[in-house]
PDB file of N, CA and C in Angstrom:
ATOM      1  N   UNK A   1       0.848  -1.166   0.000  1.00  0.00           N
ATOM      2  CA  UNK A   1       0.000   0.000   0.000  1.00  0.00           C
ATOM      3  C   UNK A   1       0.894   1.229   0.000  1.00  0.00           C
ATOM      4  N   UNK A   2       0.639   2.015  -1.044  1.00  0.00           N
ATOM      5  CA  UNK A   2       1.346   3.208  -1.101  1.00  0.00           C
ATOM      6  C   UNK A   2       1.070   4.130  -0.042  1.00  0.00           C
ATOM      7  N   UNK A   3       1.874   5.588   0.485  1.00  0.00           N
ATOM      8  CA  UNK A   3       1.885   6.070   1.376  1.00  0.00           C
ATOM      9  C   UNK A   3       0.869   6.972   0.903  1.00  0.00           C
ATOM     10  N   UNK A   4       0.315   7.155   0.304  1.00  0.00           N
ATOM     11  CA  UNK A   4      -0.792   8.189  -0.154  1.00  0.00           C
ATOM     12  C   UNK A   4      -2.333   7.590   0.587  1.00  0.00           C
ATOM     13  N   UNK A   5      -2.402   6.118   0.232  1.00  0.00           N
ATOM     14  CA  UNK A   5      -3.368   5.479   0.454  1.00  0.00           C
ATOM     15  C   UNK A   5      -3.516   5.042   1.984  1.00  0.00           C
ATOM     16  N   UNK A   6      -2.178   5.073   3.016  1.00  0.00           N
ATOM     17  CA  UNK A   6      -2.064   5.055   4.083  1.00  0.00           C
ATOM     18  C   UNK A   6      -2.934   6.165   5.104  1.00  0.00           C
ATOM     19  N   UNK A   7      -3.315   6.053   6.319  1.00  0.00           N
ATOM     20  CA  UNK A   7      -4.017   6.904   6.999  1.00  0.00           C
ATOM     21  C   UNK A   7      -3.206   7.990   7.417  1.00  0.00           C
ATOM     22  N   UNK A   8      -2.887   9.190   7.771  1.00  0.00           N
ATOM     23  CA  UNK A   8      -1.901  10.053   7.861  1.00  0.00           C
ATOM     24  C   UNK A   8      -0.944   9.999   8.904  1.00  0.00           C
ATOM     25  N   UNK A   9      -1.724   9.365  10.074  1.00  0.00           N
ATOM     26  CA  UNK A   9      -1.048   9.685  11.291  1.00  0.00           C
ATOM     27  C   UNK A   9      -0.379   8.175  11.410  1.00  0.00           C
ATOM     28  N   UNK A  10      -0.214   7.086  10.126  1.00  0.00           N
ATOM     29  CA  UNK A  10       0.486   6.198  10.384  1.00  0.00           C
ATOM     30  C   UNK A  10       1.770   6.746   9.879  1.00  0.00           C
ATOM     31  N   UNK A  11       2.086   7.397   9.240  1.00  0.00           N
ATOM     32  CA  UNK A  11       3.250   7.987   8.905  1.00  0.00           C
ATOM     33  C   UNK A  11       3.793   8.745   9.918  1.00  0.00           C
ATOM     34  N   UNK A  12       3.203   9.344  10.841  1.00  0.00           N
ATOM     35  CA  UNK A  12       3.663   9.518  12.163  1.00  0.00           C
ATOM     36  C   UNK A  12       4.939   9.268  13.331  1.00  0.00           C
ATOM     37  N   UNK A  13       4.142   7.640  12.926  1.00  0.00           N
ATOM     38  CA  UNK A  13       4.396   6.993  13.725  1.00  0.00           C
ATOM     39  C   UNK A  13       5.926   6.384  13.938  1.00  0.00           C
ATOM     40  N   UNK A  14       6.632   5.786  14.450  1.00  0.00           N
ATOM     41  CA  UNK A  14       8.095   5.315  14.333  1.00  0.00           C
ATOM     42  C   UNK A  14       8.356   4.283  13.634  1.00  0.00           C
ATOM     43  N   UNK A  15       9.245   4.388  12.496  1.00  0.00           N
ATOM     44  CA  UNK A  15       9.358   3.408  11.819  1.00  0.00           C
ATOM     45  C   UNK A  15      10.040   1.644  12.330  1.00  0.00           C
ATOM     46  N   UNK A  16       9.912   0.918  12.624  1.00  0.00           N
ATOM     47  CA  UNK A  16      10.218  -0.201  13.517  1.00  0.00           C
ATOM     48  C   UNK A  16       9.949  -1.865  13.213  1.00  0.00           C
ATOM     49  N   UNK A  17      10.422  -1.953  13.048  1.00  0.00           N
ATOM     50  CA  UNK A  17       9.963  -3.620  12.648  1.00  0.00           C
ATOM     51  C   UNK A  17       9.156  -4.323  13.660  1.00  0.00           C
ATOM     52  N   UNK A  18       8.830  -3.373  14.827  1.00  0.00           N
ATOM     53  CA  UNK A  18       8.038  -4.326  15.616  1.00  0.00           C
ATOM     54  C   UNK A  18       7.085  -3.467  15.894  1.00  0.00           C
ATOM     55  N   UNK A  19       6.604  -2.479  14.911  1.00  0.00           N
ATOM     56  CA  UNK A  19       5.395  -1.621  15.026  1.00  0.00           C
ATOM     57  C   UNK A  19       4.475  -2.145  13.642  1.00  0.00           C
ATOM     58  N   UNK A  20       5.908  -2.582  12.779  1.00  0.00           N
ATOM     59  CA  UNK A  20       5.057  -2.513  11.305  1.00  0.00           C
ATOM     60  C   UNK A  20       4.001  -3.401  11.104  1.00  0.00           C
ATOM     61  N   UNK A  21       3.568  -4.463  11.782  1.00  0.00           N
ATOM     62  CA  UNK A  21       2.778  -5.558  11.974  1.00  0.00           C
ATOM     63  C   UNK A  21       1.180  -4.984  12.909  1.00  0.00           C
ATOM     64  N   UNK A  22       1.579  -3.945  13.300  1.00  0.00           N
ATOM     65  CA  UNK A  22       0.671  -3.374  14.404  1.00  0.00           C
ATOM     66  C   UNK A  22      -0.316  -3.117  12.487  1.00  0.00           C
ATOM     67  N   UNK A  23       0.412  -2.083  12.350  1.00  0.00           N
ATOM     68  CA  UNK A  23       0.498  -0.785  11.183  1.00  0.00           C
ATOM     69  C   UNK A  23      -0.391  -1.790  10.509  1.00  0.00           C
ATOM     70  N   UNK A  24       0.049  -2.773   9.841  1.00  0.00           N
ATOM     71  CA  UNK A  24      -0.135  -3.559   8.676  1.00  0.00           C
ATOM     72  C   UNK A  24      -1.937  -3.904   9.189  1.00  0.00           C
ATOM     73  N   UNK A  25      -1.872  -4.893  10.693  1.00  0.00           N
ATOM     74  CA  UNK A  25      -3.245  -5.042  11.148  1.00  0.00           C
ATOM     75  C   UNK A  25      -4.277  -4.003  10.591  1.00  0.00           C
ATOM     76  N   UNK A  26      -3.798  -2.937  11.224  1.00  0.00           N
ATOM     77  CA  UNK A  26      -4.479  -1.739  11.699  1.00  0.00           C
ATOM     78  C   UNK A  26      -5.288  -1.517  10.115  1.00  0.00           C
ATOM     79  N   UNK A  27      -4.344  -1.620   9.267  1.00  0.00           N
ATOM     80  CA  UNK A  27      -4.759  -0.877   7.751  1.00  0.00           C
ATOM     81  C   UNK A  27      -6.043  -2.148   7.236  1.00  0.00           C
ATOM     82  N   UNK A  28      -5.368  -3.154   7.521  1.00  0.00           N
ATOM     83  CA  UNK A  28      -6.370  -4.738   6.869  1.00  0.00           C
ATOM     84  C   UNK A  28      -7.658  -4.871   7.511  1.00  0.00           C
ATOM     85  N   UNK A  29      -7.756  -3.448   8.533  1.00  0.00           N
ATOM     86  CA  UNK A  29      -8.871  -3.683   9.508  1.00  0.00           C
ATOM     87  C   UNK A  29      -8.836  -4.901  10.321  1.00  0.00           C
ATOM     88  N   UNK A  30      -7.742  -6.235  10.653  1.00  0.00           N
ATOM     89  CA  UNK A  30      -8.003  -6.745  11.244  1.00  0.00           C
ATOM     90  C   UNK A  30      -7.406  -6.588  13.048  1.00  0.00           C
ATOM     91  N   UNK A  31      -8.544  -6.150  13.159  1.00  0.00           N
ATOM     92  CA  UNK A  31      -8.044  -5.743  15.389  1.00  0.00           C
ATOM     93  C   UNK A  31      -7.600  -6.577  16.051  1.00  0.00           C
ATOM     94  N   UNK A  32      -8.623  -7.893  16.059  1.00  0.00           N
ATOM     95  CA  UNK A  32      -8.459  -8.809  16.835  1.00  0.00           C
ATOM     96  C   UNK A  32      -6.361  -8.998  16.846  1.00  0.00           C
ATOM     97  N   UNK A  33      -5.738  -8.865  15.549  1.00  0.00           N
ATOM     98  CA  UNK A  33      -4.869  -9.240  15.296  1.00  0.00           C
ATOM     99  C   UNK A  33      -3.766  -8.098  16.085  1.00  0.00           C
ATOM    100  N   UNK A  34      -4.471  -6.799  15.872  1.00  0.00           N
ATOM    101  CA  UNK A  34      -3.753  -5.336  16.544  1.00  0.00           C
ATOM    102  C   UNK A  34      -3.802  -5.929  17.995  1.00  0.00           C
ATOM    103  N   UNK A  35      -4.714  -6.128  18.165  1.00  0.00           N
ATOM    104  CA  UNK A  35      -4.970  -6.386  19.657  1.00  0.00           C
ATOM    105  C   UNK A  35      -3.544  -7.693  20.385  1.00  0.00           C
ATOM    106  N   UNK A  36      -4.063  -9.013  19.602  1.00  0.00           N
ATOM    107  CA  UNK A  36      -2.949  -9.272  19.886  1.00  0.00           C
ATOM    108  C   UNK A  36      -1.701  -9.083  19.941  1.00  0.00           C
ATOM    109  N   UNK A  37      -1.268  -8.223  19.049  1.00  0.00           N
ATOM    110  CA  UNK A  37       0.139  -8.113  18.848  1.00  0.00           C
ATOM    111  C   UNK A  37       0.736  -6.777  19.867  1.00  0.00           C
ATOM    112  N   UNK A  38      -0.178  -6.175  19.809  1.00  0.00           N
ATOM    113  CA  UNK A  38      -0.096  -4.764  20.796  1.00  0.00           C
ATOM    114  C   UNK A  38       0.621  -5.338  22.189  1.00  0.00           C
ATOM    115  N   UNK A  39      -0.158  -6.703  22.554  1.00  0.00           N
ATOM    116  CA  UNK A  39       0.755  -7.114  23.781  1.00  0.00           C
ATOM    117  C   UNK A  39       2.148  -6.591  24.073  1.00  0.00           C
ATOM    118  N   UNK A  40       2.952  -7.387  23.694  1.00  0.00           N
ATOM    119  CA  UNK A  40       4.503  -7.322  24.175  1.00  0.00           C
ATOM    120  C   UNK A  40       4.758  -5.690  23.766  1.00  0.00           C
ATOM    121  N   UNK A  41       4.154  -4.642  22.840  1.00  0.00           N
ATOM    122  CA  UNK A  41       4.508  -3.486  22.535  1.00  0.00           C
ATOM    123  C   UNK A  41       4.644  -2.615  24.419  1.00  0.00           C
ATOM    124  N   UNK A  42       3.180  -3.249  24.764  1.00  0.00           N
ATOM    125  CA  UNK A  42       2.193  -2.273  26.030  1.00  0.00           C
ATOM    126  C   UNK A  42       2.864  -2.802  26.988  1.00  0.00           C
ATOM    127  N   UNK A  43       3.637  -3.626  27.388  1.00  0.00           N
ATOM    128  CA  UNK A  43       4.423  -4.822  28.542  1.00  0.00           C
ATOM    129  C   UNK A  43       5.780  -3.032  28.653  1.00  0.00           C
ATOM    130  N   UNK A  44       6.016  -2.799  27.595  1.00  0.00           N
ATOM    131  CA  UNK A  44       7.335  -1.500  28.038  1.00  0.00           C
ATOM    132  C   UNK A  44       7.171  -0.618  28.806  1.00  0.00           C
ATOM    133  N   UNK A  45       8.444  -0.061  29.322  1.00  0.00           N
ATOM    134  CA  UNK A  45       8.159   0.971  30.502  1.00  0.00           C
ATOM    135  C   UNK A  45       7.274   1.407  29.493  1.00  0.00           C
ATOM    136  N   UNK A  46       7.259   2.647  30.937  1.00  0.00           N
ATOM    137  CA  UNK A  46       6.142   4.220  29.962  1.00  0.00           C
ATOM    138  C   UNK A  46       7.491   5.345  29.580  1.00  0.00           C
ATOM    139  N   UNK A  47       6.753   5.866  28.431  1.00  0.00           N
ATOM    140  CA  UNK A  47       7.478   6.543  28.229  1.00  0.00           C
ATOM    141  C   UNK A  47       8.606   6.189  27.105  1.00  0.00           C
ATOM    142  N   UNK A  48       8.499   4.851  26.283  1.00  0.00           N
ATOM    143  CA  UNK A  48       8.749   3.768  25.363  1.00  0.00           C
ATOM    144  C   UNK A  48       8.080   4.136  24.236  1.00  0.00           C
ATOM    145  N   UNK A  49       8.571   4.797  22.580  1.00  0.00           N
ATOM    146  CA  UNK A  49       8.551   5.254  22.310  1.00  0.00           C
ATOM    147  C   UNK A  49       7.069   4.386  21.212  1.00  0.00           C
ATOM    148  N   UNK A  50       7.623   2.860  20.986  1.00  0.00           N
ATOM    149  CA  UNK A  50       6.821   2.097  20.722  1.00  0.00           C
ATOM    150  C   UNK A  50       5.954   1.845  21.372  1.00  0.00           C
ATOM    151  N   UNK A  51       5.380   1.763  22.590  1.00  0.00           N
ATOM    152  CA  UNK A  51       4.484   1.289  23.687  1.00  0.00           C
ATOM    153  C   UNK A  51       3.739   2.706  23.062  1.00  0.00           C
ATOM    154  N   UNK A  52       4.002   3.693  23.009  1.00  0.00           N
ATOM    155  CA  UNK A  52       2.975   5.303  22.897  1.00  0.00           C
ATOM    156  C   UNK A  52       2.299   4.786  21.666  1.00  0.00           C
ATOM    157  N   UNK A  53       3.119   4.591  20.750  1.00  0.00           N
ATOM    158  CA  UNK A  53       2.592   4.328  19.493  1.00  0.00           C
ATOM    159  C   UNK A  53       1.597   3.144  19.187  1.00  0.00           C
ATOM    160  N   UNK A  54       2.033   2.105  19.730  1.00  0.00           N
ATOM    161  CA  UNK A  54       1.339   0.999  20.215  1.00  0.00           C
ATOM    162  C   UNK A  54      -0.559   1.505  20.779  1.00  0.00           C
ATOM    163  N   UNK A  55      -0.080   1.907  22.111  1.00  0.00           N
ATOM    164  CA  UNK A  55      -1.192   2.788  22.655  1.00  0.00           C
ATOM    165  C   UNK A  55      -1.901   3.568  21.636  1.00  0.00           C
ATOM    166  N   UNK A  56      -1.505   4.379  21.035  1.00  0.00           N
ATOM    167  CA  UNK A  56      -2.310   5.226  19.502  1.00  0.00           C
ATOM    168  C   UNK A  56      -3.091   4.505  18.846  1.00  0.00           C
ATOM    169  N   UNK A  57      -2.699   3.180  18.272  1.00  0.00           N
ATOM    170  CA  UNK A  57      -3.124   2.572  17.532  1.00  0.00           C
ATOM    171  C   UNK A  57      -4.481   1.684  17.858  1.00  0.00           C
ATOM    172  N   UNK A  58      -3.950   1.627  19.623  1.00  0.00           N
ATOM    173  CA  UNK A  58      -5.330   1.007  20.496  1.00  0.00           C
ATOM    174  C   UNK A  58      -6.334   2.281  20.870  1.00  0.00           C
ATOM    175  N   UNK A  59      -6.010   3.044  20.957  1.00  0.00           N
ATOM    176  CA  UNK A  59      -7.312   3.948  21.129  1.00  0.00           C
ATOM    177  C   UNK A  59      -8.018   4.316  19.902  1.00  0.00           C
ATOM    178  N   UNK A  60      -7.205   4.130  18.664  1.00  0.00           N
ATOM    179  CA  UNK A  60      -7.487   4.538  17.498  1.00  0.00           C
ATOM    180  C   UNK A  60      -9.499   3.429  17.221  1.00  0.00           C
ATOM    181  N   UNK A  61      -8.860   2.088  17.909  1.00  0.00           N
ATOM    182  CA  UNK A  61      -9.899   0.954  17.378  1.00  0.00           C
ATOM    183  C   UNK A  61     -11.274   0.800  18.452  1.00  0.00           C
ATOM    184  N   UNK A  62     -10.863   2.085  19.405  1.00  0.00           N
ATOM    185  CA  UNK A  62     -11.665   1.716  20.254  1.00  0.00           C
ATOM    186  C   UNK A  62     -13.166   2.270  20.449  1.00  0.00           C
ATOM    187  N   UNK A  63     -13.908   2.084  20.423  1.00  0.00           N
ATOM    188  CA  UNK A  63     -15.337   3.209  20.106  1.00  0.00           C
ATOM    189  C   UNK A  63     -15.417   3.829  20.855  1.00  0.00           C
ATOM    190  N   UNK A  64     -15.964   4.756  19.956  1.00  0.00           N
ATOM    191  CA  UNK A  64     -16.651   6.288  20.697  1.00  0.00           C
ATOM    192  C   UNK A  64     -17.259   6.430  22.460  1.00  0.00           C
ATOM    193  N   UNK A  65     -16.627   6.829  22.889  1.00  0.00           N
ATOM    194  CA  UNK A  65     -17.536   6.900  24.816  1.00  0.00           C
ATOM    195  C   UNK A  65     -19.099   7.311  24.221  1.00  0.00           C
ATOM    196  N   UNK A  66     -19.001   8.662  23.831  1.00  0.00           N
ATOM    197  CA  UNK A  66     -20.576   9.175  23.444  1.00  0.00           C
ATOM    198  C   UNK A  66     -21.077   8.385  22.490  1.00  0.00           C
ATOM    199  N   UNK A  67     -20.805   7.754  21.602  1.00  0.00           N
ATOM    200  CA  UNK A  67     -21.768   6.549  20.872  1.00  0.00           C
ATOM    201  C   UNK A  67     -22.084   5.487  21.694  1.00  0.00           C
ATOM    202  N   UNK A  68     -21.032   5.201  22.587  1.00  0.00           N
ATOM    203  CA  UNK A  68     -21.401   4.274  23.568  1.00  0.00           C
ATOM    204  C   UNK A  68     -22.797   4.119  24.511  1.00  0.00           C
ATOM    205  N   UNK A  69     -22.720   5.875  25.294  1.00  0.00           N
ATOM    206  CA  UNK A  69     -23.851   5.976  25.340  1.00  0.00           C
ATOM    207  C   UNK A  69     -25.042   6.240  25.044  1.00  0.00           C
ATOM    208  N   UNK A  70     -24.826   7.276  23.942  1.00  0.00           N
ATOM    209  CA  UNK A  70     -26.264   7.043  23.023  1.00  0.00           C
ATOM    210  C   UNK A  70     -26.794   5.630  22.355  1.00  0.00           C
ATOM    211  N   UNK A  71     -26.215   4.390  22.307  1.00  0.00           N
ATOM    212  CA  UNK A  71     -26.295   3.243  22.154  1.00  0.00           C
ATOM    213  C   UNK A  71     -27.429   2.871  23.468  1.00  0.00           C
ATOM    214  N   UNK A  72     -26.588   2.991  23.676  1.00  0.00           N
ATOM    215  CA  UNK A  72     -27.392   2.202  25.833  1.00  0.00           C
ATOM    216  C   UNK A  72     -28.645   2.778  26.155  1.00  0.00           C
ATOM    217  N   UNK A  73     -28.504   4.461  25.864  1.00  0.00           N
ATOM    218  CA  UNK A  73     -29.534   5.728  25.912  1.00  0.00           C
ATOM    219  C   UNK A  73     -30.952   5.361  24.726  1.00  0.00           C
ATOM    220  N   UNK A  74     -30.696   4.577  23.925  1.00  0.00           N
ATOM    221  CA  UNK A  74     -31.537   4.137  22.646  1.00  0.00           C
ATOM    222  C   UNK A  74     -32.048   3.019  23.146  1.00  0.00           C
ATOM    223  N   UNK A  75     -31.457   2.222  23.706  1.00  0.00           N
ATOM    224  CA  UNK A  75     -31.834   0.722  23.898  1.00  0.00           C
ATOM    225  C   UNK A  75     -33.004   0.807  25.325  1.00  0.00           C
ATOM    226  N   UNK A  76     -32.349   1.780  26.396  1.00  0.00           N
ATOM    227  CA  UNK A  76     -33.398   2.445  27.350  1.00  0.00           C
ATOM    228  C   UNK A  76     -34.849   2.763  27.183  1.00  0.00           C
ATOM    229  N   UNK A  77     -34.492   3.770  26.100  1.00  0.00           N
ATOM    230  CA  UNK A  77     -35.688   4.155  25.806  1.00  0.00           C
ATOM    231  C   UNK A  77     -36.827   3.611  25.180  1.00  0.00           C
ATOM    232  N   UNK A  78     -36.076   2.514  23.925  1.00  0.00           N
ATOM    233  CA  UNK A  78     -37.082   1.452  23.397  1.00  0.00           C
ATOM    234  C   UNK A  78     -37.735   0.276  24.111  1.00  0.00           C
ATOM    235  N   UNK A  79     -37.047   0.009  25.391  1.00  0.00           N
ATOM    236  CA  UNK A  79     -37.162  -1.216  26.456  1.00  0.00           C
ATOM    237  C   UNK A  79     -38.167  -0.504  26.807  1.00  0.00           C
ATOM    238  N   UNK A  80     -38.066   0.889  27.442  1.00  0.00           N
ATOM    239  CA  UNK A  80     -39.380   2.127  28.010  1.00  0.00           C
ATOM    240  C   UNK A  80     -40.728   1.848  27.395  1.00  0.00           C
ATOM    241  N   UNK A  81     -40.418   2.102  25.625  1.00  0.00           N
ATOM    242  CA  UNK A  81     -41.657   2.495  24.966  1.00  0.00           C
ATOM    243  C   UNK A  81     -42.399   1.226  24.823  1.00  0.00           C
ATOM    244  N   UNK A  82     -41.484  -0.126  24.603  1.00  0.00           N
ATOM    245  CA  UNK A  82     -41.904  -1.270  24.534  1.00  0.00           C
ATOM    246  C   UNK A  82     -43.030  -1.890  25.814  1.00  0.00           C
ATOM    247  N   UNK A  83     -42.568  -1.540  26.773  1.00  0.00           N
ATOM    248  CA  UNK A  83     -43.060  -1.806  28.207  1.00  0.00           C
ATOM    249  C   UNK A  83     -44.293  -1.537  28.268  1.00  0.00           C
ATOM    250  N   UNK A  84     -44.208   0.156  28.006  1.00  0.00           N
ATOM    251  CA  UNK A  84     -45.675   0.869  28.289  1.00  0.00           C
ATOM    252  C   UNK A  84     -46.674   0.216  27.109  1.00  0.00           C
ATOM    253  N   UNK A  85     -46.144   0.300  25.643  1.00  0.00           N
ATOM    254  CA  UNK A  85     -47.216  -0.306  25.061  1.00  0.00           C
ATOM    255  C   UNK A  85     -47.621  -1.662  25.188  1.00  0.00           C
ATOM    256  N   UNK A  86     -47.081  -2.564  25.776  1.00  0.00           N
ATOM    257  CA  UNK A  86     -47.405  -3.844  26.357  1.00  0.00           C
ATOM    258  C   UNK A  86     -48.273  -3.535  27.763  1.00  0.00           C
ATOM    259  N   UNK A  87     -48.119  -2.723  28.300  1.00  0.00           N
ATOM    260  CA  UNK A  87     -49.153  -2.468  29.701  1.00  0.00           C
ATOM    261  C   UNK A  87     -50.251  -2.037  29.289  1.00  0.00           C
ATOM    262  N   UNK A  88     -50.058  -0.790  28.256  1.00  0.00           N
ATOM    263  CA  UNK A  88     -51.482  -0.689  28.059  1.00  0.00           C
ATOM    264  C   UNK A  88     -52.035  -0.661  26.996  1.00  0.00           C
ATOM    265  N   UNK A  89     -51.802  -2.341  26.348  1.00  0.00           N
ATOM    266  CA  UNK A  89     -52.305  -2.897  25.400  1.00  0.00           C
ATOM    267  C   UNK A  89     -53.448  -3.183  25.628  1.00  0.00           C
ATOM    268  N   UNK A  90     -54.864  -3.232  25.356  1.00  0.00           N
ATOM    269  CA  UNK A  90     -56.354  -3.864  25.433  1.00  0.00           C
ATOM    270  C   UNK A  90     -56.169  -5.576  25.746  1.00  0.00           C
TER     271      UNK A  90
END
């Protein structure tokens, strides 16, 4: 994949042979795989230049807090509307 077609802030990032596999996941969309590999990156002190980058790449996959709760906030409210029209169904 050319660097054009790359996301911007992977170019960012530190070039490393033990990031590029993160990188590679990350682009193929496959997480499960980021996820695993992120391990031994996140095991480094703090302050590890790969572990930050590592970290980037995990918050990058992680969903939205506020979609989170407008998710939950939706599901509330339909459990709500569902309820009442079952109570005061004829």
């Amino acid at each position: 994949m050319s660097d054009v077609d790359r996301a911007a802030f992977l170019a960012e990032l530190p070039d490393s042979a033990e990031l590029r596999p993160l990188c590679v996941a990350f682009e193929q969309g496959d997480y499960a795989a980021l996820r695993r590999l992120a391990v031994p990156l996140l095991a480094r002190p703090e302050g590890d230049e790969l572990r930050e980058a590592a970290e980037e790449l995990m918050d990058r996959i992680e969903p939205d807090p506020i979609a989170k709760r407008l998710l939950f906030a939706s599901l509330a409210l339909f459990l709500i509307v569902v309820f009442i029209a079952y109570a005061h169904a004829p």
